[in-house]
Each structure stands twice: as structure tokens, then as C-alpha cells.
Protein backbone atom coordinates (compact mmCIF):
# COMPACT_ATOMS: atom_id res chain seq x y z
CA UNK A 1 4.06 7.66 -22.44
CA UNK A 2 0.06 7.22 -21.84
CA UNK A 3 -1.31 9.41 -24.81
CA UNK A 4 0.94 7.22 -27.22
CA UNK A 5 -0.59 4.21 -25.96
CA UNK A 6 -4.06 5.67 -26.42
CA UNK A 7 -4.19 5.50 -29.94
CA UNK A 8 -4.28 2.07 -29.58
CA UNK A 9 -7.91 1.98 -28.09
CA UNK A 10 -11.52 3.46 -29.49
CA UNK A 11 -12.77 6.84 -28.78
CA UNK A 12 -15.04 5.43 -25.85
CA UNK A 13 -12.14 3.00 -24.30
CA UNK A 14 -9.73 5.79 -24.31
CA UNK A 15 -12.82 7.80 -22.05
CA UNK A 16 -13.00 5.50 -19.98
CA UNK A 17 -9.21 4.55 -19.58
CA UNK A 18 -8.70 8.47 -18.63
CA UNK A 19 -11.77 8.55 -16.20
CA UNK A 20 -10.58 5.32 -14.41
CA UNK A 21 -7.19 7.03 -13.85
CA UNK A 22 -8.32 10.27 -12.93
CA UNK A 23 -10.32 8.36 -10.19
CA UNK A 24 -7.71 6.70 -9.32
CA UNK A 25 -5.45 10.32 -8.57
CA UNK A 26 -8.95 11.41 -7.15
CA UNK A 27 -8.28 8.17 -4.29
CA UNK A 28 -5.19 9.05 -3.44
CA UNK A 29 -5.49 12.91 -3.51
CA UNK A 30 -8.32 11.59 -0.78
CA UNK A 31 -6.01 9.35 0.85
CA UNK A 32 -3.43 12.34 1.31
CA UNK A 33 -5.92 14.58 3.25
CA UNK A 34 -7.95 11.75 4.74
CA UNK A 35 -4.92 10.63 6.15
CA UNK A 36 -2.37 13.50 6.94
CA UNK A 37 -4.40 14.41 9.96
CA UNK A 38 -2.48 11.85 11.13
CA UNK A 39 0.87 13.10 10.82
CA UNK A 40 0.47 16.81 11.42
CA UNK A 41 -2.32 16.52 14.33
CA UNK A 42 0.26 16.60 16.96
CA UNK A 43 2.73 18.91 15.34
CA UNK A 44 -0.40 21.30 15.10
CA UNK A 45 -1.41 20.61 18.87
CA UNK A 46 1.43 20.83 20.53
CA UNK A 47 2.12 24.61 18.74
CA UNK A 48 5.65 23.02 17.10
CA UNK A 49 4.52 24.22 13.76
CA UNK A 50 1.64 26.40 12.35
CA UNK A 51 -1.04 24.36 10.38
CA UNK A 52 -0.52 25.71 7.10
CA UNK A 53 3.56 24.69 7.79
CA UNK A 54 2.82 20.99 8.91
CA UNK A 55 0.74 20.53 5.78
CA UNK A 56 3.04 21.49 3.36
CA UNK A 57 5.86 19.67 5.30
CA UNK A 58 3.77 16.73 5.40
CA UNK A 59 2.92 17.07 1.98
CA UNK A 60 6.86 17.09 0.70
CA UNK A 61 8.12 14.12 2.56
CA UNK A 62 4.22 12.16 1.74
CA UNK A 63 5.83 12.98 -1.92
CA UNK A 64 9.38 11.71 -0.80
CA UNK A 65 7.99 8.81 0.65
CA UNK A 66 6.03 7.30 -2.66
CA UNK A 67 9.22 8.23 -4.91
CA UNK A 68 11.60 5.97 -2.67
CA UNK A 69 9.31 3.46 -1.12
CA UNK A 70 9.64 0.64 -4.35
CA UNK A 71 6.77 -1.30 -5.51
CA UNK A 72 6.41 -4.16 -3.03
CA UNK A 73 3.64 -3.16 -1.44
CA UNK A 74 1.95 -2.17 -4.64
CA UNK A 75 2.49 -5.81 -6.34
CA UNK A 76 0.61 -7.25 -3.22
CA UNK A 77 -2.28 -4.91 -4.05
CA UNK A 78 -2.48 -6.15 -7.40
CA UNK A 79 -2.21 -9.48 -6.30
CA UNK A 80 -5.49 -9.21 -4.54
CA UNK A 81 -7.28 -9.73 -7.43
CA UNK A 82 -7.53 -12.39 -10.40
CA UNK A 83 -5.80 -10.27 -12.61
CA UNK A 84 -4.64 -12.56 -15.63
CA UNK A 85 -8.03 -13.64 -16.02
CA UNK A 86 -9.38 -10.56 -16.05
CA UNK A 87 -7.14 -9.54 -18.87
CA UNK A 88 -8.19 -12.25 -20.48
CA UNK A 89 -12.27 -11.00 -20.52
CA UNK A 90 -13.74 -8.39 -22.87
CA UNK A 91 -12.85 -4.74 -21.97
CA UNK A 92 -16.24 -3.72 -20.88
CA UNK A 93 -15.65 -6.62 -17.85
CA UNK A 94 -12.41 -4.37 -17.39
CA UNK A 95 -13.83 -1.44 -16.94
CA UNK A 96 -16.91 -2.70 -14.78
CA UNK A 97 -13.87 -4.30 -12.40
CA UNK A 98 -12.27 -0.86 -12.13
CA UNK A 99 -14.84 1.31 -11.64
CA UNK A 100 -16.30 -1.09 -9.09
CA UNK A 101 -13.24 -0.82 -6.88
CA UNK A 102 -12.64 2.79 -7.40
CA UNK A 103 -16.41 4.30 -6.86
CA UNK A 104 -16.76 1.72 -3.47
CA UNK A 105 -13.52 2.52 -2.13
CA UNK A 106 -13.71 6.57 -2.98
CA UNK A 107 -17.35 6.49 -1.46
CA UNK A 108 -16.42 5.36 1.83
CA UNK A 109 -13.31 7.57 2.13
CA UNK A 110 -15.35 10.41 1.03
CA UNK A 111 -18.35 9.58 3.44
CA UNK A 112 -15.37 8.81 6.76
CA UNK A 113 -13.81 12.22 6.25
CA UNK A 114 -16.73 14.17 5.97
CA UNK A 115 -17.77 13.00 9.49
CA UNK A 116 -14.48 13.29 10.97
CA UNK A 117 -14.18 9.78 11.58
CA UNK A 118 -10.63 8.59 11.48
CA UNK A 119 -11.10 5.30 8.80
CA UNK A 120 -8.36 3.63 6.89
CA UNK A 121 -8.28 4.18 3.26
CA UNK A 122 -6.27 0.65 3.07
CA UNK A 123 -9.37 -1.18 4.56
CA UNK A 124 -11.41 0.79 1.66
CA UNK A 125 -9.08 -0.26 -1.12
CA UNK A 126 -8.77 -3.73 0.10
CA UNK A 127 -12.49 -4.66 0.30
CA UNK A 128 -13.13 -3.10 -2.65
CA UNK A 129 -10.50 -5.06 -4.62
CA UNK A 130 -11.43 -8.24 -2.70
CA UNK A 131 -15.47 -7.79 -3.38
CA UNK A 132 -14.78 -6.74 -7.22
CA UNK A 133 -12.70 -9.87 -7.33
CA UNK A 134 -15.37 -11.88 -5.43
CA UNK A 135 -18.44 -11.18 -7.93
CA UNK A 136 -15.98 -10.86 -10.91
CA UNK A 137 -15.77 -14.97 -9.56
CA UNK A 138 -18.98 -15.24 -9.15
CA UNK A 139 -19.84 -14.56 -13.00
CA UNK A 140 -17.09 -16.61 -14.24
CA UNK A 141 -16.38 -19.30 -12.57
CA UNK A 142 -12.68 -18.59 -12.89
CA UNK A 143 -9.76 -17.45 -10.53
CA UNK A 144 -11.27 -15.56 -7.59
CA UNK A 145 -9.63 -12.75 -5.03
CA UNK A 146 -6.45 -13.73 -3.84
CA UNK A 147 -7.61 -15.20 -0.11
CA UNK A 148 -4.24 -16.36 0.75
CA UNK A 149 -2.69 -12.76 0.42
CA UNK A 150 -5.78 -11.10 1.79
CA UNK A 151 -5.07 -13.13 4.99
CA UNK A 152 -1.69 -11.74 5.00
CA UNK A 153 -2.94 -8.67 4.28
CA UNK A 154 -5.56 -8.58 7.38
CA UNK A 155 -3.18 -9.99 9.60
CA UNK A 156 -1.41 -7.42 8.93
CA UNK A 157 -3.99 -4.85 9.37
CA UNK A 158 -5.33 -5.76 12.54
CA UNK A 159 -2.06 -6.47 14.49
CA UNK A 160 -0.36 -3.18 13.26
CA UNK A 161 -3.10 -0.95 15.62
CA UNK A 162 -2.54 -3.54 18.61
CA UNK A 163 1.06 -2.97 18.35
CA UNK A 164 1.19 0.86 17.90
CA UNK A 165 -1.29 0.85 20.92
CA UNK A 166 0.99 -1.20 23.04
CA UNK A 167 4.18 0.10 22.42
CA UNK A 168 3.02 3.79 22.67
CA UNK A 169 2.10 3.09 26.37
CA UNK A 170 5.42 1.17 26.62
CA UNK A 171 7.06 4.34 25.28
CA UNK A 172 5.51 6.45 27.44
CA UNK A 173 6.48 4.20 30.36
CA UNK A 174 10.51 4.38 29.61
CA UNK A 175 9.92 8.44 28.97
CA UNK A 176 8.59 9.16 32.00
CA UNK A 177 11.34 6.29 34.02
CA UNK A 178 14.74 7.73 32.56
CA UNK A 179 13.91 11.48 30.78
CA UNK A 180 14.87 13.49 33.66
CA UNK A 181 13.64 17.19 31.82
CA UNK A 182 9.88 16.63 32.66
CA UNK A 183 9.04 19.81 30.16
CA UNK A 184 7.90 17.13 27.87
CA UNK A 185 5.26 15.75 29.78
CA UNK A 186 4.03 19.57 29.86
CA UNK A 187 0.69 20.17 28.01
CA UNK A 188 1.27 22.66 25.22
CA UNK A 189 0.66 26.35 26.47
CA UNK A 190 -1.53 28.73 23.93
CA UNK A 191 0.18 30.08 21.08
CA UNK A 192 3.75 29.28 22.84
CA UNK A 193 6.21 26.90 20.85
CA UNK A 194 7.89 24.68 22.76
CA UNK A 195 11.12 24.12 23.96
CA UNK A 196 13.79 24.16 20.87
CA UNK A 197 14.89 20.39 21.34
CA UNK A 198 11.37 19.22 22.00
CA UNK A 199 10.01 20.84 18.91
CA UNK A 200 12.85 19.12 16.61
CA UNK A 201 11.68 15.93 18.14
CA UNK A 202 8.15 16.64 17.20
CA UNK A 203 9.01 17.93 13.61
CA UNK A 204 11.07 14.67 13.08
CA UNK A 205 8.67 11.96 14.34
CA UNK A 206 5.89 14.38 11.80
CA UNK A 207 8.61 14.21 8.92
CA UNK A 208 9.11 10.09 9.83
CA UNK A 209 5.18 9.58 9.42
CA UNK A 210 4.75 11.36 6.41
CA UNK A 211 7.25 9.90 4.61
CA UNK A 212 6.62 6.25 5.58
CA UNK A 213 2.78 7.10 5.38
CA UNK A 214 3.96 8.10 1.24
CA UNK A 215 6.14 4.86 1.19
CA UNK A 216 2.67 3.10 2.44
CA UNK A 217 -0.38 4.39 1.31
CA UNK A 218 1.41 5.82 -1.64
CA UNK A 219 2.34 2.11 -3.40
CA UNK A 220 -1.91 1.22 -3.08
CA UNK A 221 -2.45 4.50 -5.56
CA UNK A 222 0.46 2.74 -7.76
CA UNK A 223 -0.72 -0.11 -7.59
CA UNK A 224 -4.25 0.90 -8.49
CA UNK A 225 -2.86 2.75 -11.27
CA UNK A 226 -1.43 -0.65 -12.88
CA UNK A 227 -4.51 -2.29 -12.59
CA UNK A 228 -5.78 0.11 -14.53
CA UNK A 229 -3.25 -0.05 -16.86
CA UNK A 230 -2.79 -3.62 -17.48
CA UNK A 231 -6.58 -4.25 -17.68
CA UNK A 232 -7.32 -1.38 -21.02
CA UNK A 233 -3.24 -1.68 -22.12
CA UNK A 234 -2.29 -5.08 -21.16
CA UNK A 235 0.27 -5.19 -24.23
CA UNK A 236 2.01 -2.19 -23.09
CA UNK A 237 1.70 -2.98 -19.42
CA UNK A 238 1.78 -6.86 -18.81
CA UNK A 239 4.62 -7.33 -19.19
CA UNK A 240 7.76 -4.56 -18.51
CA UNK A 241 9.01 -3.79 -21.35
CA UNK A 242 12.13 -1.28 -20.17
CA UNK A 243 13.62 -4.86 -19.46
CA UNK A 244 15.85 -6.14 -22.41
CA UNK A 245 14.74 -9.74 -23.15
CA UNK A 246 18.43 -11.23 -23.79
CA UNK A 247 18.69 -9.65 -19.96
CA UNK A 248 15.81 -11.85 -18.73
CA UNK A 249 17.82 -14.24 -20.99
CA UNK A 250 20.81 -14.25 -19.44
CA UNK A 251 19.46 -14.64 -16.07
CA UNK A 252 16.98 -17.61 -16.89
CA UNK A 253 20.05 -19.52 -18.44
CA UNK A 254 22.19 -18.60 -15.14
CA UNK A 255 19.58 -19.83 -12.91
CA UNK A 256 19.22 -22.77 -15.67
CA UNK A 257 23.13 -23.96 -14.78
CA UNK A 258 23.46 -22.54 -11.23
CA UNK A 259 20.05 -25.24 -10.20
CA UNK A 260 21.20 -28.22 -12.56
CA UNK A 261 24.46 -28.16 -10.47
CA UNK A 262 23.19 -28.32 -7.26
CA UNK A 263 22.71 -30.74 -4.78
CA UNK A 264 19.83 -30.47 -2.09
CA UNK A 265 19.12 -34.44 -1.00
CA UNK A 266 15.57 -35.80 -1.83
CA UNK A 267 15.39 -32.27 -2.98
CA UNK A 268 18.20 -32.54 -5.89
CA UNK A 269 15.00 -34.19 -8.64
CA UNK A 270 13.12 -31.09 -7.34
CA UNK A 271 16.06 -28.25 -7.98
CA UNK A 272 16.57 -30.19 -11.78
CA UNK A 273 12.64 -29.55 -12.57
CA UNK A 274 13.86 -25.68 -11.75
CA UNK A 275 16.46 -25.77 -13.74
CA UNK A 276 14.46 -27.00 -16.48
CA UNK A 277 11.94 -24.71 -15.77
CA UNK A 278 14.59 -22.02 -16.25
CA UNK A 279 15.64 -23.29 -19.16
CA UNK A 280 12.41 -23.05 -21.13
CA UNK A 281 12.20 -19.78 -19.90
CA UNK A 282 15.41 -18.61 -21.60
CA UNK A 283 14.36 -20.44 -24.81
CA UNK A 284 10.93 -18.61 -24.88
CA UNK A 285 12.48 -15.10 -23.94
CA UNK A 286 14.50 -16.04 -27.91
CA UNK A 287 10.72 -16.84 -29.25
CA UNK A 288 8.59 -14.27 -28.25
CA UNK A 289 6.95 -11.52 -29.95
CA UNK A 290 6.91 -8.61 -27.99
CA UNK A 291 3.57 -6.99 -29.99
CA UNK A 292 2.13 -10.75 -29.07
CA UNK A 293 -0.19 -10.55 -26.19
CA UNK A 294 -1.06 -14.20 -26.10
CA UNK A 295 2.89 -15.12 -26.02
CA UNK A 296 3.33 -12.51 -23.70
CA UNK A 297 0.51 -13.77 -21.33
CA UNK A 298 2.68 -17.16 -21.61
CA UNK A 299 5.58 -15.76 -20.60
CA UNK A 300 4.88 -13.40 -18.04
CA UNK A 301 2.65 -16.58 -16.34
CA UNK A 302 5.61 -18.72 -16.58
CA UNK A 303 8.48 -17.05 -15.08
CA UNK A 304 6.12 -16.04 -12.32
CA UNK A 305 5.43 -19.79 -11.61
CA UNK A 306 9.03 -20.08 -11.61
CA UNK A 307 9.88 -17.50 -9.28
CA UNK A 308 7.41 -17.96 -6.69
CA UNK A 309 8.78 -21.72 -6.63
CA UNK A 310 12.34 -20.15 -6.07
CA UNK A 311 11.36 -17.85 -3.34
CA UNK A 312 9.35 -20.92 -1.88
CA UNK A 313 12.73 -22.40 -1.98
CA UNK A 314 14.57 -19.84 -0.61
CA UNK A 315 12.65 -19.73 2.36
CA UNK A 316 12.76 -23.10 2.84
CA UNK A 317 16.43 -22.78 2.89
CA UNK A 318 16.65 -25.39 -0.01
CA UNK A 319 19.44 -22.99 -2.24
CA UNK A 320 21.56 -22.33 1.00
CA UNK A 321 24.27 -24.19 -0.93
CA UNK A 322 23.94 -21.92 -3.96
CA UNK A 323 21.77 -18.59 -2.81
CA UNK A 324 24.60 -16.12 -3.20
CA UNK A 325 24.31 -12.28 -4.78
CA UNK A 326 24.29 -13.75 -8.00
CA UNK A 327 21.17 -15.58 -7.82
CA UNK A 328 19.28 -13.06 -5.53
CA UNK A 329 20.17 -11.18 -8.43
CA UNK A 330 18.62 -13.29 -10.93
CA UNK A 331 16.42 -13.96 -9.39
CA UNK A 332 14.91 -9.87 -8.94
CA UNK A 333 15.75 -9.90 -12.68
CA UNK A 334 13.17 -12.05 -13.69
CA UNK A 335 10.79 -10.80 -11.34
CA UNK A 336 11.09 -7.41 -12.61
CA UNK A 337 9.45 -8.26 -15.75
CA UNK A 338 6.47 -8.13 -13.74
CA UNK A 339 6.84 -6.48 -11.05
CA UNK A 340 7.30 -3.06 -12.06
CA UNK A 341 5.28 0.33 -12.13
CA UNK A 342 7.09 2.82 -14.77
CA UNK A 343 8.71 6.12 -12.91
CA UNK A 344 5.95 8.50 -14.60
CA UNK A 345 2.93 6.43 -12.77
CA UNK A 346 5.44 7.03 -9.37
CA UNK A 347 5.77 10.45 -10.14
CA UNK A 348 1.87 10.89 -10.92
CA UNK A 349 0.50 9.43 -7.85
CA UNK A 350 3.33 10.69 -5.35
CA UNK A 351 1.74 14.17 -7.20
CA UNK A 352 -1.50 13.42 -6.25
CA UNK A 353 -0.63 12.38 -2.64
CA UNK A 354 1.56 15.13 -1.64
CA UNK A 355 -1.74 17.35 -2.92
CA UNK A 356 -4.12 15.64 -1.33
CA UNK A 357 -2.25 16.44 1.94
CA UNK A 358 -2.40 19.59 1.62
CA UNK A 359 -6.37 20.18 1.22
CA UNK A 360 -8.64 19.14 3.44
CA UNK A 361 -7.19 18.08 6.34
CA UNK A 362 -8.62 19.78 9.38
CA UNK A 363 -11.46 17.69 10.18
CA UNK A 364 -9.49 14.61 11.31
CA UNK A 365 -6.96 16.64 12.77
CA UNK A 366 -9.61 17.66 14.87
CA UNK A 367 -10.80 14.55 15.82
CA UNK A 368 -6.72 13.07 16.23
CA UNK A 369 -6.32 16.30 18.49
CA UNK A 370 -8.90 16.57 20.57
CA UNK A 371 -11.62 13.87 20.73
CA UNK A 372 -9.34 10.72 21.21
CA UNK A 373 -8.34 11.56 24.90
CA UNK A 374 -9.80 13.43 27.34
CA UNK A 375 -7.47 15.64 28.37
CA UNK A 376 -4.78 18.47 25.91
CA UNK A 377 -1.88 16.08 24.06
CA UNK A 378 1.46 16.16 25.93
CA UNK A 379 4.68 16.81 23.72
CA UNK A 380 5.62 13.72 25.24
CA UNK A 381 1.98 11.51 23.99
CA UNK A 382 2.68 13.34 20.75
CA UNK A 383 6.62 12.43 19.81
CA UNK A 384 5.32 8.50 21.25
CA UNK A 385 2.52 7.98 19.17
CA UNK A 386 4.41 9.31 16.34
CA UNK A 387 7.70 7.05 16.75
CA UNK A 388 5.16 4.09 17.17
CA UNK A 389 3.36 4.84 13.98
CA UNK A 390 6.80 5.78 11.70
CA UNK A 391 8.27 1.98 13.29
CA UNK A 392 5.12 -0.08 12.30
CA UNK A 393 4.66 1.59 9.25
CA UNK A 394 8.14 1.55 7.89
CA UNK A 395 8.63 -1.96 9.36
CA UNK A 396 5.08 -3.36 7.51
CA UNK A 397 6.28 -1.52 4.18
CA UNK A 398 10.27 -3.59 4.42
CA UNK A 399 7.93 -6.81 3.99
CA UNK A 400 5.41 -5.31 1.55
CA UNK A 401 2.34 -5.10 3.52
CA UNK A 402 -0.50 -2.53 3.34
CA UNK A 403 -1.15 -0.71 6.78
CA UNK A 404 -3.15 1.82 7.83
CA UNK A 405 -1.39 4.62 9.06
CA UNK A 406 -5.15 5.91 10.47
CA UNK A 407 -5.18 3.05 12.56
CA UNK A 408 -1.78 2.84 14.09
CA UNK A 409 -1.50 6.39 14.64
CA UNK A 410 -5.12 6.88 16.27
CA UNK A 411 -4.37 3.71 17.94
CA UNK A 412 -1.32 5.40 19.43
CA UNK A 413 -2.12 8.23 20.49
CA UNK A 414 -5.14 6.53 22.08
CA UNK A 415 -2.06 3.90 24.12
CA UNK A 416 -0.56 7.52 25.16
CA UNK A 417 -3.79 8.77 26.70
CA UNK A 418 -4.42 5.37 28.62
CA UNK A 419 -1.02 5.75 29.86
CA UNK A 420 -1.11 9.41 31.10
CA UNK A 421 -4.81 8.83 33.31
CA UNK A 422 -5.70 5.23 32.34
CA UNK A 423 -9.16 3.99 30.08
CA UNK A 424 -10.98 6.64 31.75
CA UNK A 425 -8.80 9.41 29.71
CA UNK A 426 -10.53 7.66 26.42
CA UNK A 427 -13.30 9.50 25.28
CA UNK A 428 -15.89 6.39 24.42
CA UNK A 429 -18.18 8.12 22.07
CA UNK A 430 -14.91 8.90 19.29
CA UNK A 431 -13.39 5.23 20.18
CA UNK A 432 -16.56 3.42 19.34
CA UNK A 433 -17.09 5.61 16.14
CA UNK A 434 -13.11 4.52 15.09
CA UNK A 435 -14.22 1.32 16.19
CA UNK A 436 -17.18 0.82 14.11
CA UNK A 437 -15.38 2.40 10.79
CA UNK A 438 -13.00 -0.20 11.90
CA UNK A 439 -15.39 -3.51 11.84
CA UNK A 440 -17.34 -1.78 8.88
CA UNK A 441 -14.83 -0.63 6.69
CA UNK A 442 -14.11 -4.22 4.71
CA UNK A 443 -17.65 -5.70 4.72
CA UNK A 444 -19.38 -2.31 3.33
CA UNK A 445 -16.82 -1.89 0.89
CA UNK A 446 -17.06 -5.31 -0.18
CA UNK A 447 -20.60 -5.72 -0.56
CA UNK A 448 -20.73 -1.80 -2.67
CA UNK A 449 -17.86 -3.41 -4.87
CA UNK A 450 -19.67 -6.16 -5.83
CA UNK A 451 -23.04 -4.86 -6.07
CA UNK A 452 -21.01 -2.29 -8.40
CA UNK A 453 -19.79 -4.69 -10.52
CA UNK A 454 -23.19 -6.60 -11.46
CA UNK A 455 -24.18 -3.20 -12.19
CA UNK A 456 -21.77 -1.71 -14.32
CA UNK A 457 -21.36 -5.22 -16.14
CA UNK A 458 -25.07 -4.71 -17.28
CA UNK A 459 -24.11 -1.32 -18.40
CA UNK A 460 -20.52 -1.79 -20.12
């Protein structure tokens, strides 16, 4: 494991390696009780469980939720940034990249929470990664942030709140048309549980956001963690080494006959080139040292090209003809020597996540509880905004994208209150200060990133 792989570095790189980490828990124990307000608030408000309870609860399935939520969204944080060619620099430029991203995006989640102030921790990590990778550009005149992902990414971001926000009021709407038992539109009574059925509702839709808020928000911590990783250890963490090579092998050469066979058109020249491409592959897996970082560089660069061409192709519908089980399965073979995150970093940071939601949690709950809306939360506001925010997260995490569960939940419950007495059951003075974190979040975080980096470059 790590401490075996320290040996390999100095005294001083193996400090830092071990702070940068340890920041990196430190983010996501932050982004466990910056964000579990979220999930408990309205189990806590509406009396269905006792806040001590709801953490813990929260806490487990948070846990849960990294351990079983893959690495998909974690490979498009690491995509963000230009990370081959920051492999490629000295390791003090490593470390001035990672502390950069860490200290900007921990500062502003620190700073949100101790206000109260609802803020996503993805917008943090994001515009931290993209201003690290912007002046990390900037000072080499080589590969810069990832623009084309970060679009995704922000698309992705801002639609998510829009849609929670919509469909909670939508919810709402059917609720109140065809649930005939109007007990759930009751405001909570104090210190009284409610009704048995309502309560399991509640508990569900809490248990359904904290374990697709782990799935989430849990992959950013991973994939922080590799960045880490592959920039002080990129031999033992470039390139996945629990993969057997004559594996890879055997799926390059499959590809290699499956593409020379087919038949696509004006696209048949193109699919050959593939195959070819394949090919090569499978006669460097036979070549390469493992212990060789250059060759390993090579190799991990290449079948990357390769499969990003395929999946280009896939969605193109170009391998209809020939896109069976096998070569999906190929196809995830040779992507998993690079898209991978070994089970003790899953188990470290779904650690660190499921503790982090269980400290420090009541001063956005107060905020998600009570200063949203006007008026007390319904067990009805609080079982929509929840649904709304398990859907759009689980839903953003199936296609690998970043949200912020802040966002779509506050959003939410902020589409229930509009619903129940209209815009004047908003109270402005919270909305504008969620709105604000909102627009501020990625242009703060950016600029602290990058001023960051200069700085730390200077020192390291």
C-alpha cells in the first residue's frame, strides 16, 4: 500500500505527499458536514428522526454511497486538469499544483459553512482545479484545463438546481391533486413524530440523498486523491497496475481483428486505422517495462487516444455492425488501465466522508430548515425536495457528472416553498446569499488557485 511506495521518495517529498493527502481527507471530511445538512435538514424538521439519529444514518449510507458509486465521476475530475504534463514537470511544480487546489477549494468551504451559507463544495473543487490548471498554463505554455469537460461539467451544474427547482413544485402539484390523506401537507407539530407511513417516506428519501450524495461528492475526494497520487507516485499510479498486461493484451488484439473485419462505408479506411491502432497497442503491452515511467507514459497516452476514438465511434453509431458484449468489454478493459482508483483510496475517502457527516452539521441545517421559506417545512415539501434531489443526483452520477447536492436540494426545497404560498414564501435575504455563493463560488476559487500556484511555485 502507500507507506511501501514512500520509500521511493526523499524525506521532504514523502512530507509533503502525506500533507497533500491528509488535506485532501480534510476536503471531504468538510464536504460530509458542509453538505449533510442537506440530507438530514428535513428528517430533523419534520421530527421523523432525532438529530444525532439522521447524522449517523446519513453518515452510513454517505459511506455506502462512495463504496458503490464507481469511478466515473472521479476520472472527469481528473480530467479537468493537464495531468500528463504535469507529471511530466519537476515535483516541486507537483506539489505547488496540489496544494493550490486543495488550500483554495478548503478555504472557501471552510469560510461558506461557517456563515451558514449553503455553497457547493463541487463549484469549490472545480474552480480550483480549473484555475491551478489555468496558471499551471500560463507558466508553461503547455496543455491547459480541460475547457471542453469543464463545459460539460457547468452545464451540468447549473441545470441540475433548475431542474430540482422545477420538478419539486411539479411534485408538489401531483401530491396535493391525487394523495387523498392530506396529513402530509400538515406542518410538523413540536416534539410529535409523524404519522408511521409518512416518517418511512421521509427516512427513505434522507437514506436516497445520502447515499447518492456519497456516490457524488464522494468520487471528487477520489478523484482528488489520484491526483495526488499520480503527480508524487506516477510509476505506481499512472498506470493500474492490478491489470495483467497479457489481459490488456488480449483485448487490444481482439479489438485489433474484431475492427480489421468490419465494414462501415467511407468509414471502413477509418475502422482499419483502429485496428491498427489496436494492434500496436497489443505489441507494446509485450514491450513494456512496467518499472519504466517513460514507456509507461507511452502507453497509458496511447490506448487512451485509442479509446476515446472508439467511444467517439460508438456514439456515432459507426460499430453498430460489430458493438456487441464482447467489445463493450474490451473496450472497459483497456480503459481500466487508466481509469481506476485502488479499493484502499475508496475505502479512505468514503471514511472521511461518512465522518465528516457526522460533525458539524447544524449550521446549514439551520439555514436548509428554516431560512429558505417563510413558513415551518411540510412532510409533504420535505419527502419532494428530497425525491428531486436523490433523481438528479443519481441520474448526473449514471453519466459521470459532478453535481452539487447543496444546490439541488436548497433549490428544492426552495420549488416546494414557492409552491405551498408562491415567491412571497421565499425569504430574499437567504436566496440572495445562496445566490451570490452561487455566482462567486467558481471565479473566487479560481482566481485563489492560481494566485496559489505562482506562490507556492516560488516557494517549492
Amino acid at each position: 500500500m502507500l507507506f511501501g511506495f514512500i520509500l521511493d521518495l526523499s524525506a521532504f517529498a514523502s512530507a509533503m505527499l502525506l500533507i497533500c493527502l491528509l488535506a485532501v481527507c480534510l476536503f471531504e471530511a468538510i464536504n460530509g458536514f458542509h453538505d449533510t445538512a442537506n440530507a438530514v435538514a428535513t428528517v430533523i424538521y419534520t421530527n421523523a428522526l432525532k438529530p444525532i439519529v439522521a447524522v449517523v444514518w446519513s453518515g452510513f449510507w454517505n459511506f455506502l454511497g462512495v463504496i458503490l458509486g464507481g469511478v466515473a465521476v472521479a476520472m472527469s475530475i481528473i480530467k479537468l486538469i493537464p495531468l500528463d504534463d504535469l507529471m511530466a514537470q519537476p515535483l516541486g511544480e507537483n506539489i505547488a499544483m496540489v496544494l493550490a487546489v486543495l488550500l483554495a477549494a478548503i478555504s472557501w468551504n471552510l469560510g461558506t459553512w461557517y456563515f451558514g451559507i449553503p455553497c457547493s463544495s463541487s463549484h469549490a473543487l472545480i474552480g480550483s482545479l480549473l484555475g491551478g490548471g489555468f496558471a499551471f498554463w500560463t507558466v508553461h505554455a503547455s496543455a491547459g484545463p480541460n475547457w471542453g469537460k469543464a463545459m460539460d461539467i457547468g452545464l451540468s451544474l447549473f441545470i441540475s438546481p433548475v431542474f430540482g427547482f422545477s420538478m419539486a413544485i411539479l411534485l408538489m402539484y401531483l401530491l396535493r391533486s391525487f394523495v387523498k390523506n392530506k396529513v402530509i401537507f400538515n406542518e410538523p407539530k413540536a416534539n410529535q413524530r409523524p404519522p408511521v407511513w409518512v416518517r418511512g417516506i421521509l427516512i427513505l428519501t434522507c437514506t436516497l440523498v445520502s447515499f447518492f450524495h456519497g456516490s457524488n461528492d464522494g468520487q471528487k475526494g477520489i478523484g482528488l486523491f489520484m491526483i495526488v497520487l499520480m503527480a508524487f507516485l506516477p510509476l505506481h499510479f499512472v498506470f493500474n497496475h492490478s491489470v495483467r498486461f497479457d489481459t490488456l493484451q488480449q483485448s487490444a488484439r481482439s479489438l485489433e481483428s474484431r475492427l480489421g473485419r468490419a465494414e462501415a462505408g467511407s468509414y471502413t479506411a477509418h475502422l482499419k486505422t483502429l485496428s491498427s491502432h489496436a494492434g500496436r497497442i497489443a505489441d507494446n503491452l509485450a514491450q513494456t517495462d512496467r518499472q519504466n515511467k517513460a514507456q509507461l507514459y507511452a502507453l497509458r497516452k496511447d490506448i487512451q487516444v485509442l479509446v476515446k476514438s472508439l467511444d467517439a465511434d460508438v456514439k456515432a453509431g459507426l460499430l453498430k455492425k460489430i458493438f456487441n458484449a464482447e467489445v463493450k468489454k474490451d473496450i472497459a478493459t483497456l480503459r481500466s488501465a487508466y481509469e481506476f482508483a485502488p479499493t484502499w483510496v475508496i475505502v479512505v475517502i468514503s471514511l472521511c466522508l461518512g465522518i465528516g457527516t457526522m460533525v458539524g452539521w447544524k449550521r446549514i441545517v439551520v439555514t436548509i430548515g428554516e431560512k429558505i421559506g417563510k413558513s415551518h417545512l411540510t412532510y409533504a415539501q420535505g419527502a419532494s425536495a428530497e425525491i428531486c434531489a436523490a433523481a438528479t443526483i443519481g441520474i448526473s452520477t449514471g453519466f459521470g457528472l459532478p453535481v452539487s447536492t447543496t444546490h439541488v436540494l436548497s433549490s428544492g426545497i426552495a420549488g416546494t416553498m414557492v409552491a405551498k404560498g408562491g415567491i412571497k414564501n421565499l425569504q430574499k435575504k437567504t436566496i440572495k446569499n445562496i445566490a451570490l455563493a452561487w455566482i462567486l463560488t467558481l471565479p473566487v476559487v479560481f482566481v485563489l488557485a492560481a494566485a496559489l500556484f505562482y506562490l507556492l511555485r516560488l516557494l517549492f
